[in-house]
C-alpha atoms as a PDB file:
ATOM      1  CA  UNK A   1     -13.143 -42.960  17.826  1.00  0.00           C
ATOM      2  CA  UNK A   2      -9.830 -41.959  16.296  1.00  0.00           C
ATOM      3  CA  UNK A   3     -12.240 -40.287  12.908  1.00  0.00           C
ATOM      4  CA  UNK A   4     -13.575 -38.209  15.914  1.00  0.00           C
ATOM      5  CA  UNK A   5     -10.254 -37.243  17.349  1.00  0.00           C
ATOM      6  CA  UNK A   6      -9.163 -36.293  14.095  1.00  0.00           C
ATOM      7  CA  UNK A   7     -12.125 -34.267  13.247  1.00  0.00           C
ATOM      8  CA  UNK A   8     -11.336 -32.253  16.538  1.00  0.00           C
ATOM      9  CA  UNK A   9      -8.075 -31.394  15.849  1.00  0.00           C
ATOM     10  CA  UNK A  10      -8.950 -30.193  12.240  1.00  0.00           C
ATOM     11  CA  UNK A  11     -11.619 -28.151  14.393  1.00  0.00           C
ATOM     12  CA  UNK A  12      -9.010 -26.794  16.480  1.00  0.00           C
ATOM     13  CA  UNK A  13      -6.764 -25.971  13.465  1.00  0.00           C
ATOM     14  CA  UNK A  14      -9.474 -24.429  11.846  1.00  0.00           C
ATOM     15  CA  UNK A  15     -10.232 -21.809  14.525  1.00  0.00           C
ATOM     16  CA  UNK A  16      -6.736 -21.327  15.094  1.00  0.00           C
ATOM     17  CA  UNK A  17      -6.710 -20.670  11.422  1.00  0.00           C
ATOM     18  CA  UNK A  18      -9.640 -18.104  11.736  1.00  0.00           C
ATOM     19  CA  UNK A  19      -8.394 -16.390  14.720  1.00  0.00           C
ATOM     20  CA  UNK A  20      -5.249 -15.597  12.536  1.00  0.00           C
ATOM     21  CA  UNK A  21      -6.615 -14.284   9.989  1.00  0.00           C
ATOM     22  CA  UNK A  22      -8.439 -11.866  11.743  1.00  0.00           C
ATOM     23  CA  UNK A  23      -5.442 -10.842  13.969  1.00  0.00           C
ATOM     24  CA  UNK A  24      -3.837 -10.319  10.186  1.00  0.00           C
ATOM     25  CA  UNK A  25      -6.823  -8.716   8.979  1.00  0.00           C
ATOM     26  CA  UNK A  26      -6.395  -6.213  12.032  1.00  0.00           C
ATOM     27  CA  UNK A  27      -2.633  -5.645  11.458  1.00  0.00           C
ATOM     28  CA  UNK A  28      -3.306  -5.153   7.923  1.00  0.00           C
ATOM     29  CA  UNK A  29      -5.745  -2.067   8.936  1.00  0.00           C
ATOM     30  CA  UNK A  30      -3.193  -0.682  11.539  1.00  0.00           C
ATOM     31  CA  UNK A  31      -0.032  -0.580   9.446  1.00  0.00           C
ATOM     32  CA  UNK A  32      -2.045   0.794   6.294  1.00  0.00           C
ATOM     33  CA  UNK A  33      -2.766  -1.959   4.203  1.00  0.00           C
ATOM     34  CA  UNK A  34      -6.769  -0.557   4.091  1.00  0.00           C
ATOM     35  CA  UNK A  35      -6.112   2.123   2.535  1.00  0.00           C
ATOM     36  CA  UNK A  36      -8.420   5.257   2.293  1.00  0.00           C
ATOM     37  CA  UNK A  37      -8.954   5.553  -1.309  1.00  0.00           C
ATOM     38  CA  UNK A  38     -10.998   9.172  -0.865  1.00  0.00           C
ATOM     39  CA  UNK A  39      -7.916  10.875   0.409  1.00  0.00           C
ATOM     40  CA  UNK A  40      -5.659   9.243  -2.457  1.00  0.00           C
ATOM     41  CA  UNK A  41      -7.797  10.261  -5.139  1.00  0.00           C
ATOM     42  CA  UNK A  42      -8.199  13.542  -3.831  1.00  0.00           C
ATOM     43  CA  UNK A  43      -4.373  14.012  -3.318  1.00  0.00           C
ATOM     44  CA  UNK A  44      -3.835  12.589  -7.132  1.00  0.00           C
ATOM     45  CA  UNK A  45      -6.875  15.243  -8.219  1.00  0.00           C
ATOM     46  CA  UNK A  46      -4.909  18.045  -6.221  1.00  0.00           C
ATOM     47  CA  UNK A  47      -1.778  17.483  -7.482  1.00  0.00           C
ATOM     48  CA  UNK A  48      -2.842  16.826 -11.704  1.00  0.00           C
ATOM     49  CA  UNK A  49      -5.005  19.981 -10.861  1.00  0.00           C
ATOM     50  CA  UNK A  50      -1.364  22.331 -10.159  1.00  0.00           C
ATOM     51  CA  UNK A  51       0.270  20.896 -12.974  1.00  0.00           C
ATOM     52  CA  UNK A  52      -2.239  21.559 -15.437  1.00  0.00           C
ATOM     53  CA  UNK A  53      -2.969  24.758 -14.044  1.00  0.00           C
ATOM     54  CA  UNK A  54       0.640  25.546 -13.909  1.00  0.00           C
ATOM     55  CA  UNK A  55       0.726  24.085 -17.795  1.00  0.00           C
ATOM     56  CA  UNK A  56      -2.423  26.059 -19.026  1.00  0.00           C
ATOM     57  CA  UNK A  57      -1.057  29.189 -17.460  1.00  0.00           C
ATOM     58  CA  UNK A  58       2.292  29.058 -19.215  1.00  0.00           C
ATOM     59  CA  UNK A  59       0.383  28.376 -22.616  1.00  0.00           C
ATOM     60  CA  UNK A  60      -2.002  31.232 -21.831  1.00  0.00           C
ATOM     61  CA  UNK A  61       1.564  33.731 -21.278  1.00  0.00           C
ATOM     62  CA  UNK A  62       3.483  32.206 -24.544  1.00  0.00           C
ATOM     63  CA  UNK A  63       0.477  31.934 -27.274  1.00  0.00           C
ATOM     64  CA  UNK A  64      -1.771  35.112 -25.934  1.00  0.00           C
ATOM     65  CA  UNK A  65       1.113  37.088 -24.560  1.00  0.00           C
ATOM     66  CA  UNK A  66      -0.547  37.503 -21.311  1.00  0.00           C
ATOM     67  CA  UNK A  67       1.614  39.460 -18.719  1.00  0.00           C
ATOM     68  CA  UNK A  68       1.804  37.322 -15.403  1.00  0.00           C
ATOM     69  CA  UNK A  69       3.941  38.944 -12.568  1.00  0.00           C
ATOM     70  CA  UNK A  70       5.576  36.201 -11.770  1.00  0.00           C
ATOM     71  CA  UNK A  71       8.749  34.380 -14.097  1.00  0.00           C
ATOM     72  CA  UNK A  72       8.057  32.645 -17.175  1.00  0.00           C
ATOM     73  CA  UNK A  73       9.867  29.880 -15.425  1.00  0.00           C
ATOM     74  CA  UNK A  74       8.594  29.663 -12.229  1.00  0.00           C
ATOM     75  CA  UNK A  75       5.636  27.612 -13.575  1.00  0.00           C
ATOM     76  CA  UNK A  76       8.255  24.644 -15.519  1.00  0.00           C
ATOM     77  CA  UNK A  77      10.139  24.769 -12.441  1.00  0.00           C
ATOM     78  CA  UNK A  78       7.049  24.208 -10.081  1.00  0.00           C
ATOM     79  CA  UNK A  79       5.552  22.013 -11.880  1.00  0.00           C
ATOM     80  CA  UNK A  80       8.999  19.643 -12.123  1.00  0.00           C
ATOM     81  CA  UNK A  81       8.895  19.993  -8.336  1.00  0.00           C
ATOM     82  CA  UNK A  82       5.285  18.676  -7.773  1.00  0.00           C
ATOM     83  CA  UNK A  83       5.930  15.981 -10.332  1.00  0.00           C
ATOM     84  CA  UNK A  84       9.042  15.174  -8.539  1.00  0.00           C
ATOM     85  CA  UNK A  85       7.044  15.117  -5.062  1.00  0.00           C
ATOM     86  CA  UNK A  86       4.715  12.698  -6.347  1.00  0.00           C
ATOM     87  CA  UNK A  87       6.997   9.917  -7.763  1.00  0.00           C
ATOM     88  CA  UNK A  88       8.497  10.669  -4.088  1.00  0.00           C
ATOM     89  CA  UNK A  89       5.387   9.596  -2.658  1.00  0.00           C
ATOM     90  CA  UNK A  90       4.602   6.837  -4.964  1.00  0.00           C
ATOM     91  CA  UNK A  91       8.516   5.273  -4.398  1.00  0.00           C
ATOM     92  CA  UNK A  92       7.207   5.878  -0.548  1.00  0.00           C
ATOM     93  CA  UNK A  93       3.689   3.905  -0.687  1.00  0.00           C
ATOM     94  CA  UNK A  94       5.866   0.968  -2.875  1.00  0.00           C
ATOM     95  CA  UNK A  95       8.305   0.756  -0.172  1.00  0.00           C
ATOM     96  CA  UNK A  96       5.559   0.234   2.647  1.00  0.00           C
ATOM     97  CA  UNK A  97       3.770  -2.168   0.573  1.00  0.00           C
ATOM     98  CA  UNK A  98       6.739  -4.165  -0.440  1.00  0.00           C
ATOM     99  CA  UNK A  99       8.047  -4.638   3.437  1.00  0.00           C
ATOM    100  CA  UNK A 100       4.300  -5.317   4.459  1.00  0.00           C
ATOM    101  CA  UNK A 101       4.688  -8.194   1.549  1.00  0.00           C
ATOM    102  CA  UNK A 102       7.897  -9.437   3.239  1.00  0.00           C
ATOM    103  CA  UNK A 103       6.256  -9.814   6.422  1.00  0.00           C
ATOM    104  CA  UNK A 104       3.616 -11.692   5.511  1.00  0.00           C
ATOM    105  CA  UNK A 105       5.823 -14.116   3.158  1.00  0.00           C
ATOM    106  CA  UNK A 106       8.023 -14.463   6.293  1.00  0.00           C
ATOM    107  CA  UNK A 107       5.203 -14.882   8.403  1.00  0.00           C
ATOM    108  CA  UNK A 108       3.693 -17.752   6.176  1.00  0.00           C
ATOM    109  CA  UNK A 109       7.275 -19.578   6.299  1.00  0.00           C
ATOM    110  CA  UNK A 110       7.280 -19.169   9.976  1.00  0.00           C
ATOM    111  CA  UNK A 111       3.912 -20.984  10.280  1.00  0.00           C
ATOM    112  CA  UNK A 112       4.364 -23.761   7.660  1.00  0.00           C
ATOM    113  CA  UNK A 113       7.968 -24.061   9.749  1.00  0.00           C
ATOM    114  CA  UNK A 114       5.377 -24.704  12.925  1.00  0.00           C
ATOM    115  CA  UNK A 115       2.996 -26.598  11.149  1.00  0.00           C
ATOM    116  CA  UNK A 116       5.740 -28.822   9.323  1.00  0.00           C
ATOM    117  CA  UNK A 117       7.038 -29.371  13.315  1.00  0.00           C
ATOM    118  CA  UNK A 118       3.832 -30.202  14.721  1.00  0.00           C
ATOM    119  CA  UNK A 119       3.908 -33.167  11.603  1.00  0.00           C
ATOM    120  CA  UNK A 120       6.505 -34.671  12.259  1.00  0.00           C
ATOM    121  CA  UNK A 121       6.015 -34.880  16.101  1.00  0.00           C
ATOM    122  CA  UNK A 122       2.836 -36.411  15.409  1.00  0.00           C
ATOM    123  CA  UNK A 123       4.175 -38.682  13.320  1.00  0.00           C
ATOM    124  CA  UNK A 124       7.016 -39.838  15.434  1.00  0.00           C
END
């Protein structure tokens, strides 16, 4: 009888267990963690597209002494910027990922805190 009572609680825990994870799997898809890898690559291809477009036209003006009408310039300086942008962004996306990390460490502490309680009253 007690093997049975035991085997019910497990149960219990189990789908306890299960229904977490898929409330964590939801959160996870609300607060970004899916991510939509089509729109990353194509922001990645956009933005290596303007630098070596930007890099290729500067060769083009210095070794065929082609006649742009903009400044010789304008195309380091640009190019610095969108290269600056995207570390921007990347420093951005590792900030979100590293406080979504925290929360679920600190949510993991909070439940083995619960779980450790739930022991010990059990026990006593």
């Amino acid at each position: 009888m007690d093997a049975d009572v035991y085997t019910e609680k497990l149960e219990r825990e189990l789908d306890d267990f299960r229904r977490e994870q898929e409330r964590i799997r939801r959160l996870i898809g609300r607060i970004g963690g899916v991510r939509q890898p089509q729109r990353e690559k194509a922001i990645n291809v956009i933005f290596a597209l303007l630098v070596c477009t930007l890099f290729f036209v500067g060769v083009l003006r210095d070794v065929l002494h082609i006649e742009w009408p903009l400044p010789p310039m304008l195309s380091v300086e640009v190019g610095i910027m969108l290269v600056s942008l995207k570390i921007i962004w990347m420093i951005h996306q590792q900030t979100r990922v590293a406080h979504f990390q925290f929360w679920i460490l600190n949510s993991i502490e909070f439940r083995l805190a619960e779980i450790a309680k739930h022991i010990e009253s059990e026990k006593g």
